[in-house]
N, C-alpha and C. Protein backbone atom coordinates (compact mmCIF):
# COMPACT_ATOMS: atom_id res chain seq x y z
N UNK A 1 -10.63 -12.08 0.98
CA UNK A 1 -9.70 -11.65 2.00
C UNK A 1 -9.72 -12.68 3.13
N UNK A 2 -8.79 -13.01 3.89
CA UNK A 2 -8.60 -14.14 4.74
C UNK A 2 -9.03 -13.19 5.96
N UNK A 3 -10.10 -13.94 6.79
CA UNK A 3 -10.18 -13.18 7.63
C UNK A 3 -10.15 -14.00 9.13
N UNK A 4 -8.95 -14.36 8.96
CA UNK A 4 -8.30 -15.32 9.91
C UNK A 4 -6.70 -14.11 10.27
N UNK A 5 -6.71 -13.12 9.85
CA UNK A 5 -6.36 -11.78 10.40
C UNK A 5 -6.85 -11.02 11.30
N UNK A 6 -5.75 -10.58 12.13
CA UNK A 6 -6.02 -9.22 13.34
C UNK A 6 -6.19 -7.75 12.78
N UNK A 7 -5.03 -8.28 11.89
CA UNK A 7 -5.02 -6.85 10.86
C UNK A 7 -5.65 -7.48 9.24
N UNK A 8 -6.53 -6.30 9.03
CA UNK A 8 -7.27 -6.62 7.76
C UNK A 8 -6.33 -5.37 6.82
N UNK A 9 -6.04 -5.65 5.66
CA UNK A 9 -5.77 -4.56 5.05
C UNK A 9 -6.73 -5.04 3.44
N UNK A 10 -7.35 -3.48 2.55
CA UNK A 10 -7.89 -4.02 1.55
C UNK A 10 -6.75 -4.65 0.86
N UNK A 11 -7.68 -5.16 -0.43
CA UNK A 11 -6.85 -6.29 -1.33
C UNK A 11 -6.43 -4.67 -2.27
N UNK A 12 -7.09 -3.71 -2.64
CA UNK A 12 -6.34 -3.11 -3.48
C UNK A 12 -5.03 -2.46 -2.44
N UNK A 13 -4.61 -2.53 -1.51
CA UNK A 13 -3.73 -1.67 -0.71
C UNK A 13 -2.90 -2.84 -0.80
N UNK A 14 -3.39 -3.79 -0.56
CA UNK A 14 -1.70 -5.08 -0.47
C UNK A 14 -1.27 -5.21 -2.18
N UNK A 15 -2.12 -5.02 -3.04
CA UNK A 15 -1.85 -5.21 -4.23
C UNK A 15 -0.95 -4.21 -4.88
N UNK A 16 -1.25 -3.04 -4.54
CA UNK A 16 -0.48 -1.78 -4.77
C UNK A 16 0.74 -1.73 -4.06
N UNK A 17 1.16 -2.39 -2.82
CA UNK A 17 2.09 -2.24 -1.81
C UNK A 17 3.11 -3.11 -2.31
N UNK A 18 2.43 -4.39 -3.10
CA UNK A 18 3.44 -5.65 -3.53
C UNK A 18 3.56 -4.94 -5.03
N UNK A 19 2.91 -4.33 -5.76
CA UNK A 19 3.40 -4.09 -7.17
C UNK A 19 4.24 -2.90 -7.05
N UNK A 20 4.28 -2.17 -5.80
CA UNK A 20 5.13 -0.96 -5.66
C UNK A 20 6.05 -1.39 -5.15
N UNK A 21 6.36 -2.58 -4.47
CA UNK A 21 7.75 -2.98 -4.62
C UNK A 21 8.67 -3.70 -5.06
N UNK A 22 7.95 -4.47 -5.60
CA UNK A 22 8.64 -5.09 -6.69
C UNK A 22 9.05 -4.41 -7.85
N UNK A 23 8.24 -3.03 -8.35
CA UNK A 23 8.39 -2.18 -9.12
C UNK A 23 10.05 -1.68 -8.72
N UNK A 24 9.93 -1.27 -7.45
CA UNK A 24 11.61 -1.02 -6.95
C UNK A 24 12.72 -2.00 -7.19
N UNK A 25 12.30 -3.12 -7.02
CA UNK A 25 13.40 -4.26 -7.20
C UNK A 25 14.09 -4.51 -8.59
N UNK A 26 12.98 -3.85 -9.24
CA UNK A 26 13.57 -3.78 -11.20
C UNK A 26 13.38 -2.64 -11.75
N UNK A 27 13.71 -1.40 -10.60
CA UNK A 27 13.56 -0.13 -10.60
C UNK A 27 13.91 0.38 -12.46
N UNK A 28 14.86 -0.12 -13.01
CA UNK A 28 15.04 0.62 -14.61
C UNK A 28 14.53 0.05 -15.79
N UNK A 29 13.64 -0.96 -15.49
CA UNK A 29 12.96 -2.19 -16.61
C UNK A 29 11.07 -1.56 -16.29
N UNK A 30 10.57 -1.48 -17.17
CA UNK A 30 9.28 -1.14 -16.81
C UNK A 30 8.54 -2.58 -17.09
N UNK A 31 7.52 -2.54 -16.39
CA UNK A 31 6.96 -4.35 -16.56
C UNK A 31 5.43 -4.16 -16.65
N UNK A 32 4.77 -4.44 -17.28
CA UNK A 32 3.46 -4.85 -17.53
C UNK A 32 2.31 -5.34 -16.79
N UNK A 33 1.28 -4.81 -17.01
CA UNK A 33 0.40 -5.27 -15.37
C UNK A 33 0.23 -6.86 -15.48
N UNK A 34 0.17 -7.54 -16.53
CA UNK A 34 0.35 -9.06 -17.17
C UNK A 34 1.67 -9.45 -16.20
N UNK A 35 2.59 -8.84 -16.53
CA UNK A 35 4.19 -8.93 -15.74
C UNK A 35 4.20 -8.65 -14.14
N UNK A 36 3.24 -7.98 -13.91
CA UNK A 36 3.47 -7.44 -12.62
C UNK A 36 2.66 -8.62 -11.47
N UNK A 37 1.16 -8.78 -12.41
CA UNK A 37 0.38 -9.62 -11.61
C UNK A 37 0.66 -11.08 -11.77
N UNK A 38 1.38 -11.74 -12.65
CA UNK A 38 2.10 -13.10 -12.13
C UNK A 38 2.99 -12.69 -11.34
N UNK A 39 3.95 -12.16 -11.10
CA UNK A 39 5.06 -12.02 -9.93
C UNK A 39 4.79 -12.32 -8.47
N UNK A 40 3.26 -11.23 -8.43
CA UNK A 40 2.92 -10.58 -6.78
C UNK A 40 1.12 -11.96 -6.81
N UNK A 41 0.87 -12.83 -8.08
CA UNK A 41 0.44 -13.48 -7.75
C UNK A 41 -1.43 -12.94 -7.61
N UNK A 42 -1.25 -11.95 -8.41
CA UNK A 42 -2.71 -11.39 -8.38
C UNK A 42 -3.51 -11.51 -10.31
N UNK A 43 -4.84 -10.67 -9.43
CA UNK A 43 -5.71 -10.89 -10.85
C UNK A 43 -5.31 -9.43 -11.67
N UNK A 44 -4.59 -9.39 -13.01
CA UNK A 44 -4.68 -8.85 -13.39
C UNK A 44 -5.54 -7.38 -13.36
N UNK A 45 -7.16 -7.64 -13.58
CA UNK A 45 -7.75 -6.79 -13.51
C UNK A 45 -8.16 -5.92 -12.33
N UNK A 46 -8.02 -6.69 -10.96
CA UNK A 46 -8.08 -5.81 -9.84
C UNK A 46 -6.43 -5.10 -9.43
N UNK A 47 -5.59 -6.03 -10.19
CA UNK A 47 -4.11 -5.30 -10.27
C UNK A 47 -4.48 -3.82 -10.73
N UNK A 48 -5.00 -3.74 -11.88
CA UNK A 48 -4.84 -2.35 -13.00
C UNK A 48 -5.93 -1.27 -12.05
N UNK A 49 -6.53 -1.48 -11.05
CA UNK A 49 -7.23 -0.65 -10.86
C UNK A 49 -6.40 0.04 -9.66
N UNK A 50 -5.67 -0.22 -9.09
CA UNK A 50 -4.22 -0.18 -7.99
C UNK A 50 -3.54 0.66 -8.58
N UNK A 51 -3.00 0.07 -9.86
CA UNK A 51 -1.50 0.89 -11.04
C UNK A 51 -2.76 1.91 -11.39
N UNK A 52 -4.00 2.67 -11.57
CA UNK A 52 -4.57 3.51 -12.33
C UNK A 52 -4.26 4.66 -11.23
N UNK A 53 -4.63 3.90 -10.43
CA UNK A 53 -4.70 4.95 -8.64
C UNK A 53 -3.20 5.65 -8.72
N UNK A 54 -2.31 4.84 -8.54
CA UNK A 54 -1.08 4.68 -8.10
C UNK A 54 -0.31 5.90 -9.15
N UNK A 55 -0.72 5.72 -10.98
CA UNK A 55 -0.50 6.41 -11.72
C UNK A 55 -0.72 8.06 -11.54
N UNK A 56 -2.12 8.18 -11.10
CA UNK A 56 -2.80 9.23 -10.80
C UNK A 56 -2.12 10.23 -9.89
N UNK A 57 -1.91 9.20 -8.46
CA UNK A 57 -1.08 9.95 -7.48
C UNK A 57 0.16 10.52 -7.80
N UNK A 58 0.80 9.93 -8.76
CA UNK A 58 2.12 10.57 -9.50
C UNK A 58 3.39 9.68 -8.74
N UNK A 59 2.96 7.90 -8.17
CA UNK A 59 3.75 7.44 -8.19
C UNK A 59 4.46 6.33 -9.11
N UNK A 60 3.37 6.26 -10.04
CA UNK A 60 4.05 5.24 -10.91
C UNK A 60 3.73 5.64 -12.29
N UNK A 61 4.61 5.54 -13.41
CA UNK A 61 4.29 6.15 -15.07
C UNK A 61 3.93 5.11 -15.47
N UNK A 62 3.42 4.65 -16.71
CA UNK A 62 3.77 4.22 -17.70
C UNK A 62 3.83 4.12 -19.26
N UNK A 63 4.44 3.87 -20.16
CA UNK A 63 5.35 4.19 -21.08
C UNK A 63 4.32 3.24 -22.05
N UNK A 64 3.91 3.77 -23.18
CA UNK A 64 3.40 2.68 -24.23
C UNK A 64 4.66 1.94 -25.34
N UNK A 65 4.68 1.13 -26.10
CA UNK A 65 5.20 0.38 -26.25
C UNK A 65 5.72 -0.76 -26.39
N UNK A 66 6.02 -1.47 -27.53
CA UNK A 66 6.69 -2.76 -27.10
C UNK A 66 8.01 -3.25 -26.24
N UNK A 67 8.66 -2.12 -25.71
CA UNK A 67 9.13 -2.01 -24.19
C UNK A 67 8.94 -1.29 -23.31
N UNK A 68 7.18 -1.24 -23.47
CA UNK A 68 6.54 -0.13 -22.21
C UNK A 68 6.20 -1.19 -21.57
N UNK A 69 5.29 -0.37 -20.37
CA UNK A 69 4.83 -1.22 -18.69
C UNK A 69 5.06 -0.01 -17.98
N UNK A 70 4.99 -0.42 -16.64
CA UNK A 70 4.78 0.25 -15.99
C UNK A 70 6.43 1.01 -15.08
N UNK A 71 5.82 1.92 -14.33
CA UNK A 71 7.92 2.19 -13.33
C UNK A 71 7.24 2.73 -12.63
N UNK A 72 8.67 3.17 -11.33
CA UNK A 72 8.40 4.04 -10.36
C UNK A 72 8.46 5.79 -11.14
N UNK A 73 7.68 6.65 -10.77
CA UNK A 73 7.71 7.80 -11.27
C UNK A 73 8.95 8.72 -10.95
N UNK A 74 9.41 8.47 -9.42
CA UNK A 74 10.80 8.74 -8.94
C UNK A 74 11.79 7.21 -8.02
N UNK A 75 12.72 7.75 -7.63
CA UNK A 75 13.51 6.61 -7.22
C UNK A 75 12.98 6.02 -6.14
N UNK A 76 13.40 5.02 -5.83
CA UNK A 76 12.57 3.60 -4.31
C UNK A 76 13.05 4.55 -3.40
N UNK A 77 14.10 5.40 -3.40
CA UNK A 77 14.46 6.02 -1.91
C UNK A 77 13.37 7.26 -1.34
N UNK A 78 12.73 7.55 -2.78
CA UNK A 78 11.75 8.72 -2.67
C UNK A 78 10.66 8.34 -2.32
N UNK A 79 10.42 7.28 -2.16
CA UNK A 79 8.80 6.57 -1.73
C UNK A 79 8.60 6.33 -0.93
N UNK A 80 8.07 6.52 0.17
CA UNK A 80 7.45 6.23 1.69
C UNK A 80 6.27 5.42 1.59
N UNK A 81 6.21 4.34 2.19
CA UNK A 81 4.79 3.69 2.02
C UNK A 81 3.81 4.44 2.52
N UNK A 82 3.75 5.31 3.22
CA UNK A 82 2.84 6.35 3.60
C UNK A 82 1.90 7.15 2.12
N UNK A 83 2.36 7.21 1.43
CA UNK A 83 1.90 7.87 -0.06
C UNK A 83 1.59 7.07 -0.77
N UNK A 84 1.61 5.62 -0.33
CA UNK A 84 1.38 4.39 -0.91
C UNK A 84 -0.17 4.19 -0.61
N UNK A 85 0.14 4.20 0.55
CA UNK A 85 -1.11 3.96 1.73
C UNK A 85 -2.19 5.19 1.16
N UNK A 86 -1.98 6.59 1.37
CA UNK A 86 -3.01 7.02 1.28
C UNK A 86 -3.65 7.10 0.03
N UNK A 87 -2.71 7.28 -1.09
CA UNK A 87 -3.58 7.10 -2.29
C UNK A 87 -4.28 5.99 -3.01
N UNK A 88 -4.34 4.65 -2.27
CA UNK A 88 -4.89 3.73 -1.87
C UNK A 88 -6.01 3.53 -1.09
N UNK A 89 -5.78 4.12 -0.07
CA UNK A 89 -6.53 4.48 0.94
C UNK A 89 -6.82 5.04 1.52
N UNK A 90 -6.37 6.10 1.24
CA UNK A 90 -7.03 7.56 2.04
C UNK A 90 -5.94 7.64 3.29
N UNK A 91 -6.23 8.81 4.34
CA UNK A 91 -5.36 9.09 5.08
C UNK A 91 -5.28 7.81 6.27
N UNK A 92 -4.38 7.52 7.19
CA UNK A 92 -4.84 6.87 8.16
C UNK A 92 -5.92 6.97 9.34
N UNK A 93 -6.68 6.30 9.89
CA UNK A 93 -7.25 7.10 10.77
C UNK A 93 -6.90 7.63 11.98
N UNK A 94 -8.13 8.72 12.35
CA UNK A 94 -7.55 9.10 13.50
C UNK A 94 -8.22 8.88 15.11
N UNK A 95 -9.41 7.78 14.75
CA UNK A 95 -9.81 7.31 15.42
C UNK A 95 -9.64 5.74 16.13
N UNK A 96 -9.35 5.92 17.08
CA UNK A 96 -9.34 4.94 18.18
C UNK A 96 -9.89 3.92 18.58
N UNK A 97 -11.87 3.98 18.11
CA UNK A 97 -12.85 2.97 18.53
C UNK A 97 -13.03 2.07 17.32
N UNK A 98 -12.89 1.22 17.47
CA UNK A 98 -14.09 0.24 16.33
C UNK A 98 -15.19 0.48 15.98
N UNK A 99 -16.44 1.18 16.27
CA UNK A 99 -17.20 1.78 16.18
C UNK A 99 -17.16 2.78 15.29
N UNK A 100 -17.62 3.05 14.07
CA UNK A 100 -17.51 4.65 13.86
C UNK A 100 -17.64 5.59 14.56
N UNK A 101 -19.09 5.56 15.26
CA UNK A 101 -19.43 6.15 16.40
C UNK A 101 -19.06 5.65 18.00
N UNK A 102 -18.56 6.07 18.90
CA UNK A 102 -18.31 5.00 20.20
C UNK A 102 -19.95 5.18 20.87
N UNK A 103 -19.84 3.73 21.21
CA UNK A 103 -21.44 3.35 21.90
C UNK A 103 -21.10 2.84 23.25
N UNK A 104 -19.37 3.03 23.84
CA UNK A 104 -19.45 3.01 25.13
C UNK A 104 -19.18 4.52 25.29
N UNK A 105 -19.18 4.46 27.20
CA UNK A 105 -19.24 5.76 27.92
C UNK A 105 -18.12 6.67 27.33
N UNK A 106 -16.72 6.00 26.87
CA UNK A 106 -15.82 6.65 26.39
C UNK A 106 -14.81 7.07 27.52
N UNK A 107 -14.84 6.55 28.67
CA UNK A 107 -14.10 6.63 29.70
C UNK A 107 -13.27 5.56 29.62
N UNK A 108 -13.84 4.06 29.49
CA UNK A 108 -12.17 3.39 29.14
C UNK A 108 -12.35 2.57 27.70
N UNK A 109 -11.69 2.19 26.77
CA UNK A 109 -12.27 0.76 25.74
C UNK A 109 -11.76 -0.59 26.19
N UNK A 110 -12.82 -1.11 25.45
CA UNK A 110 -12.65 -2.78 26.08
C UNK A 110 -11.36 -3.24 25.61
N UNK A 111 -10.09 -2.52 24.46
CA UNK A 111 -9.38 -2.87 24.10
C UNK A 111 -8.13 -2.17 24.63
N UNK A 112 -8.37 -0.88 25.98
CA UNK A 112 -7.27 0.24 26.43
C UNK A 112 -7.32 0.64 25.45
N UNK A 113 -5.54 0.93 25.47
CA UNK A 113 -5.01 1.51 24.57
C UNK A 113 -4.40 1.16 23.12
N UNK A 114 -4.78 -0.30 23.11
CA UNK A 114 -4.58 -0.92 22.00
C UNK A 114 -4.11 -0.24 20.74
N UNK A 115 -5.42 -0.32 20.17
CA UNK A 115 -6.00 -0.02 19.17
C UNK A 115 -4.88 1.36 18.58
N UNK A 116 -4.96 2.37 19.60
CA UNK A 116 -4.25 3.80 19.16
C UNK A 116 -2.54 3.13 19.04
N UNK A 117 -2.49 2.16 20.30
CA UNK A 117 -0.46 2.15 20.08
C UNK A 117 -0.64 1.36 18.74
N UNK A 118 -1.45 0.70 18.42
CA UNK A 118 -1.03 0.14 16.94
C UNK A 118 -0.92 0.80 15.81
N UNK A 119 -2.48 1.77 15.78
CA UNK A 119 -2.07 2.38 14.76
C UNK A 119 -1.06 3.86 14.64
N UNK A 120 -0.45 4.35 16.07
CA UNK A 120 0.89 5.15 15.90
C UNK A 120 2.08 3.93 15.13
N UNK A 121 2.29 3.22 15.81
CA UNK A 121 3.09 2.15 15.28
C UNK A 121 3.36 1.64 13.65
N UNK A 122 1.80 1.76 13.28
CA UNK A 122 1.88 1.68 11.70
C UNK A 122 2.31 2.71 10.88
N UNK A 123 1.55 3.75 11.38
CA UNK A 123 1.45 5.38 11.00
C UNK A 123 3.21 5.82 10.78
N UNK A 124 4.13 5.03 12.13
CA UNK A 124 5.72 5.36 12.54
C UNK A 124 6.08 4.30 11.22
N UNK A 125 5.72 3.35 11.25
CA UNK A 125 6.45 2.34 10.35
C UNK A 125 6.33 2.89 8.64
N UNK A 126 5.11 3.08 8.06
CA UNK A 126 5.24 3.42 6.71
C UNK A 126 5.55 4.87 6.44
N UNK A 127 5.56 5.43 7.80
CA UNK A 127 6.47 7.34 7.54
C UNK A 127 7.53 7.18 7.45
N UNK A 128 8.47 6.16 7.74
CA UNK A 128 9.62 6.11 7.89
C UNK A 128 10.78 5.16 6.69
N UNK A 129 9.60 4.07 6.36
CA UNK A 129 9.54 3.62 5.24
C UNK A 129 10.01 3.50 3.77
N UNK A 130 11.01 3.28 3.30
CA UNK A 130 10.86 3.68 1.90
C UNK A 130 10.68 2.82 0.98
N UNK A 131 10.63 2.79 -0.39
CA UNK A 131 10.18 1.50 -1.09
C UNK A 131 11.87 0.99 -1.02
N UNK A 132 12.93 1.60 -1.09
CA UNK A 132 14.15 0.89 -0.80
C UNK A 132 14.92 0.15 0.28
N UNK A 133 13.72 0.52 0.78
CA UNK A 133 14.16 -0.22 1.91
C UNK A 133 13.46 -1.68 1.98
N UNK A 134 12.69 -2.04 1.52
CA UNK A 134 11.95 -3.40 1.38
C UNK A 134 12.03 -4.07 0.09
N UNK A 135 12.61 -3.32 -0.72
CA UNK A 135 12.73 -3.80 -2.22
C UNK A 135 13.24 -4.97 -2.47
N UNK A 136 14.31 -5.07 -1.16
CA UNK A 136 15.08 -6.38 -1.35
C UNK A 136 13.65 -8.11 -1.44
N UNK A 137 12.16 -7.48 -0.84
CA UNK A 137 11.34 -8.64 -0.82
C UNK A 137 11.46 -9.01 -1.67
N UNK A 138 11.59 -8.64 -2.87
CA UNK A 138 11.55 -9.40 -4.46
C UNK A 138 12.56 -9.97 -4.73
């Protein structure tokens, strides 16, 4: 992970986020995790552990076959990256400090209010979100 980032996100959450939309961009062709991970530029095998998750949550099928692979389970307009996010990653948080625990007084953080307007901001951005709406990245 490059950690020449402000924002860190895991590698299985960007991996799932880029195979879930590109999945939209060829919304009626199902494609192969082989197919999926040259596209978005990943390793196969940490790809499939993303599409297992992703399967599970009931956003993506896939079809065996010599024209199976993988799809969206419903349409790009039905997908919020929010359902992306958590079954990836669990819910967002709802904490404020860097700290798990805060080890200042808790009266002000060294960062204000940072930290919380960002993550409402994210929280607003992938609720609002749909995979059709970004599909065009591919």
């Amino acid at each position: 992970m490059n950690q020449n980032r402000i924002l860190n996100i895991s590698e299985c959450l960007s991996l799932g986020l880029h195979a879930m939309v590109y999945l939209a961009s060829v919304y009626d062709t199902p494609k192969t995790a082989k197919e999926i991970a040259k596209v978005i530029k990943a390793s196969e095998a940490h790809l499939a552990k993303a599409l297992q998750m992703l399967q599970k949550g009931g956003l993506i099928k896939s079809v065996r076959g010599p024209k199976g692979g993988y799809s969206l389970a419903k349409p790009p307009k039905e997908i919020l990256l929010i359902e992306i996010f958590e079954i990836l990653n669990g819910p967002l948080p709802e904490s404020f400090c860097l700290y798990p625990e805060p080890i200042c007084k808790g009266e002000k953080c060294i960062l204000g209010s940072l930290i919380e307007e960002i993550t409402r901001l994210i929280k607003t951005y992938l609720s609002k979100t749909t995979l059709e709406d970004v599909k065009e990245c591919f």
